[in-house]
C-alpha atoms as a PDB file:
ATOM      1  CA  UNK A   1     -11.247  -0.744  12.081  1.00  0.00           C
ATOM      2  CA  UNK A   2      -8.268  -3.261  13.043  1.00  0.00           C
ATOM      3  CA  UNK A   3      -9.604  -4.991   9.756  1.00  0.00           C
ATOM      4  CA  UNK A   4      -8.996  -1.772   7.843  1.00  0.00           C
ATOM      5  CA  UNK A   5      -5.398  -0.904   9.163  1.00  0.00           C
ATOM      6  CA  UNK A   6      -4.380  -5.069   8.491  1.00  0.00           C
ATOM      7  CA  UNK A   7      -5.394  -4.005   5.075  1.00  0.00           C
ATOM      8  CA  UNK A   8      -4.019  -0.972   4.512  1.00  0.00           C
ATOM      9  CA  UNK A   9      -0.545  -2.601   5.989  1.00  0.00           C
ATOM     10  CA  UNK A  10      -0.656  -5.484   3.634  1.00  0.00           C
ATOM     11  CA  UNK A  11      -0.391  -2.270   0.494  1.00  0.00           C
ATOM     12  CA  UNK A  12       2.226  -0.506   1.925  1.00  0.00           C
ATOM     13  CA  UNK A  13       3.893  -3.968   2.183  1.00  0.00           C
ATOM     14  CA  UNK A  14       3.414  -4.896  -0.952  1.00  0.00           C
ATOM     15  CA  UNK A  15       4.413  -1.490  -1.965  1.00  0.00           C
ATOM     16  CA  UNK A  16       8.009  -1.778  -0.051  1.00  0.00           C
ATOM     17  CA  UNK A  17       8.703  -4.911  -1.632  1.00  0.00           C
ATOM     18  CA  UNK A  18       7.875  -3.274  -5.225  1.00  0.00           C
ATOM     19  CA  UNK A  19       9.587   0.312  -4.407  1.00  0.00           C
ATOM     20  CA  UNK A  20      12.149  -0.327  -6.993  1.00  0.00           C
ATOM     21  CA  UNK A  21       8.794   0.028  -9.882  1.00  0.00           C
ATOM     22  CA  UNK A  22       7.327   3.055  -7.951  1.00  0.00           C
ATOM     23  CA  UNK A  23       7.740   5.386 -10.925  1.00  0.00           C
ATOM     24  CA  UNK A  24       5.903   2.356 -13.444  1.00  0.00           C
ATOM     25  CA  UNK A  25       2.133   2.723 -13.330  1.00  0.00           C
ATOM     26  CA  UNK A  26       1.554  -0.619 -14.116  1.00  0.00           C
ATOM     27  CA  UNK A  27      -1.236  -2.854 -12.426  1.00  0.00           C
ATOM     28  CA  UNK A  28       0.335  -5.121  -9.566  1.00  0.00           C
ATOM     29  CA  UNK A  29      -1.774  -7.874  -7.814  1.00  0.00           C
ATOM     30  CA  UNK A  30      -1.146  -9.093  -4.451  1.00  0.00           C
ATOM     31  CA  UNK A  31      -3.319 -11.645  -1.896  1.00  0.00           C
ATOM     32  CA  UNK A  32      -3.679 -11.253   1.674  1.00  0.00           C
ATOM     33  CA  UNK A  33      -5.571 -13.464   3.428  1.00  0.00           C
ATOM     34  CA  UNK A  34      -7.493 -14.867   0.954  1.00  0.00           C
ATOM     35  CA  UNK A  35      -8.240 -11.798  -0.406  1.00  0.00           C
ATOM     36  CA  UNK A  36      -7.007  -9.822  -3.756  1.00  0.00           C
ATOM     37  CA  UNK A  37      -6.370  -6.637  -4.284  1.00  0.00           C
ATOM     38  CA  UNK A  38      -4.877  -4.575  -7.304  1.00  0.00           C
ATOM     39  CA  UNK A  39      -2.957  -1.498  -7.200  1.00  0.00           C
ATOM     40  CA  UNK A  40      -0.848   1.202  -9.019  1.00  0.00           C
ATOM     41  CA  UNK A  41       2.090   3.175  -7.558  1.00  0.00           C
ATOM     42  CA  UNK A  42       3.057   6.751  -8.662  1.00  0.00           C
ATOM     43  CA  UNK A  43       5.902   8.364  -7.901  1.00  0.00           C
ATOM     44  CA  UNK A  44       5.051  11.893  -7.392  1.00  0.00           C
ATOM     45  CA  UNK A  45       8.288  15.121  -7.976  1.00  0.00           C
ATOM     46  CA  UNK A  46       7.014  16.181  -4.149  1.00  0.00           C
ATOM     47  CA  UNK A  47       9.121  12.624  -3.160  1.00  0.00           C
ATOM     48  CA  UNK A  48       5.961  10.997  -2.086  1.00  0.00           C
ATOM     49  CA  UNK A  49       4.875   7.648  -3.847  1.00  0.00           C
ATOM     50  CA  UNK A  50       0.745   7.139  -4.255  1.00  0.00           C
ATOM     51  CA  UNK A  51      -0.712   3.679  -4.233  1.00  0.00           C
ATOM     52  CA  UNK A  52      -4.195   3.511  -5.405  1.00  0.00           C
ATOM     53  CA  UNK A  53      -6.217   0.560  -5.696  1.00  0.00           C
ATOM     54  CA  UNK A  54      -9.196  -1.745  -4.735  1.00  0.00           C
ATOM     55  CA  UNK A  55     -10.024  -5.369  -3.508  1.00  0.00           C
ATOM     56  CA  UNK A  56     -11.323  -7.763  -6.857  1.00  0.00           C
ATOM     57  CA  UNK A  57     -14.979  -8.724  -5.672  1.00  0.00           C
ATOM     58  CA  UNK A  58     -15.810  -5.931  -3.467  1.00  0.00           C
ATOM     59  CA  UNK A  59     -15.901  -1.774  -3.529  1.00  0.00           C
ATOM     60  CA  UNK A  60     -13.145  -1.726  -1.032  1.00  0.00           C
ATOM     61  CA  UNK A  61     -10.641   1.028  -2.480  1.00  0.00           C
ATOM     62  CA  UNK A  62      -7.944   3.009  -0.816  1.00  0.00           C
ATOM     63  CA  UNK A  63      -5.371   5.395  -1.798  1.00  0.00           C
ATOM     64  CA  UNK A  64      -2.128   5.537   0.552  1.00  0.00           C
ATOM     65  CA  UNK A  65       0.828   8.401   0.151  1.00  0.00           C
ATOM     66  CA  UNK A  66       4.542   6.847   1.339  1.00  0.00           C
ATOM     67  CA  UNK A  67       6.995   9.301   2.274  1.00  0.00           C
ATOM     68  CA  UNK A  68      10.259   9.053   4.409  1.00  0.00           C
ATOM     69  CA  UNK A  69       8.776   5.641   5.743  1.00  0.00           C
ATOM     70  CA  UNK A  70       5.284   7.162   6.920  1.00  0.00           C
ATOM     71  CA  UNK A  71       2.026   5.779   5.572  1.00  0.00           C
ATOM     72  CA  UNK A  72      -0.722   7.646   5.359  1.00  0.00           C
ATOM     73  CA  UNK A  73      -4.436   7.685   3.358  1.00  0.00           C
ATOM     74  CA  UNK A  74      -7.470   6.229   3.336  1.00  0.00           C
ATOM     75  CA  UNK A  75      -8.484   2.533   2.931  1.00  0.00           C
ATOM     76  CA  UNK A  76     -12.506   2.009   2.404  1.00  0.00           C
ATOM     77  CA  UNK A  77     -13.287   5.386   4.186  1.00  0.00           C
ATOM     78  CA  UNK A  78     -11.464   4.725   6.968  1.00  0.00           C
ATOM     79  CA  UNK A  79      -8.012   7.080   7.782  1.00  0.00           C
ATOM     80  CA  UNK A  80      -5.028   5.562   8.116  1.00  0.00           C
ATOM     81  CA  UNK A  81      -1.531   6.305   9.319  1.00  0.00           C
ATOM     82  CA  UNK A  82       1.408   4.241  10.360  1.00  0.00           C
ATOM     83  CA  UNK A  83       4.913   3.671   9.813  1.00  0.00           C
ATOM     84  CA  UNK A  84       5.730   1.814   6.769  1.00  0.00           C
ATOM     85  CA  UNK A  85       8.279  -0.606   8.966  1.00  0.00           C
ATOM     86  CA  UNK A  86       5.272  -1.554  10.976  1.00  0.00           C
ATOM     87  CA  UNK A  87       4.036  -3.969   8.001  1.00  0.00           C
ATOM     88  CA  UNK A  88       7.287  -5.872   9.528  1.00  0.00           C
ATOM     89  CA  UNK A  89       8.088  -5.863   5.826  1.00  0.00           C
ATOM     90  CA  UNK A  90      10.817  -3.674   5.091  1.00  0.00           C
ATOM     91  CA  UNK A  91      13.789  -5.971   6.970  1.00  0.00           C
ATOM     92  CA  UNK A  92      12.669  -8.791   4.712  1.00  0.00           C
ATOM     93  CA  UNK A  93      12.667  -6.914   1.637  1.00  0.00           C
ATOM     94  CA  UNK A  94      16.023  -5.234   2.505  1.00  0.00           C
ATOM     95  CA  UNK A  95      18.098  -8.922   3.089  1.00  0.00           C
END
């Protein structure tokens, strides 16, 4: 489960650093821990941004909705929910 929560951190911080593209639908790629994973960000009119995507090599897949700095979703089955500051992200992608 820890696993699952890492991973499902890693989007949302690759989604914080990206937030200025939320509203493009284009693929984005990003590696954590040897692993690589590809994604898509929506920005939805309810305020809340979706990222949905998968690990390359494997069926992992998980779809995460950001709003006012809560994550929440599901990453390979599993529920998640956690701050988005927790990635320990957002300072370095605000300086």
């Amino acid at each position: 489960m820890r696993k699952f929560t890492m991973f499902a951190a890693a989007a949302a911080a690759a989604l914080i650093s990206t937030m200025g593209m939320a509203a493009e639908t284009n693929e984005q790629t990003f590696t954590r821990d040897g692993h690589t994973y590809v994604y898509t960000t929506t920005a939805r009119a309810d305020g809340r941004t979706v990222i949905e995507g998968r690990e390359i090599g494997s069926a992992q897949r998980f779809r995460l909705l950001v709003k006012n700095g809560r994550v929440t979703g599901q990453a390979n089955g599993y529920p998640v929910s956690f701050r988005a500051n927790d990635t320990g992200v957002a300072v370095a992608a605000a300086n």
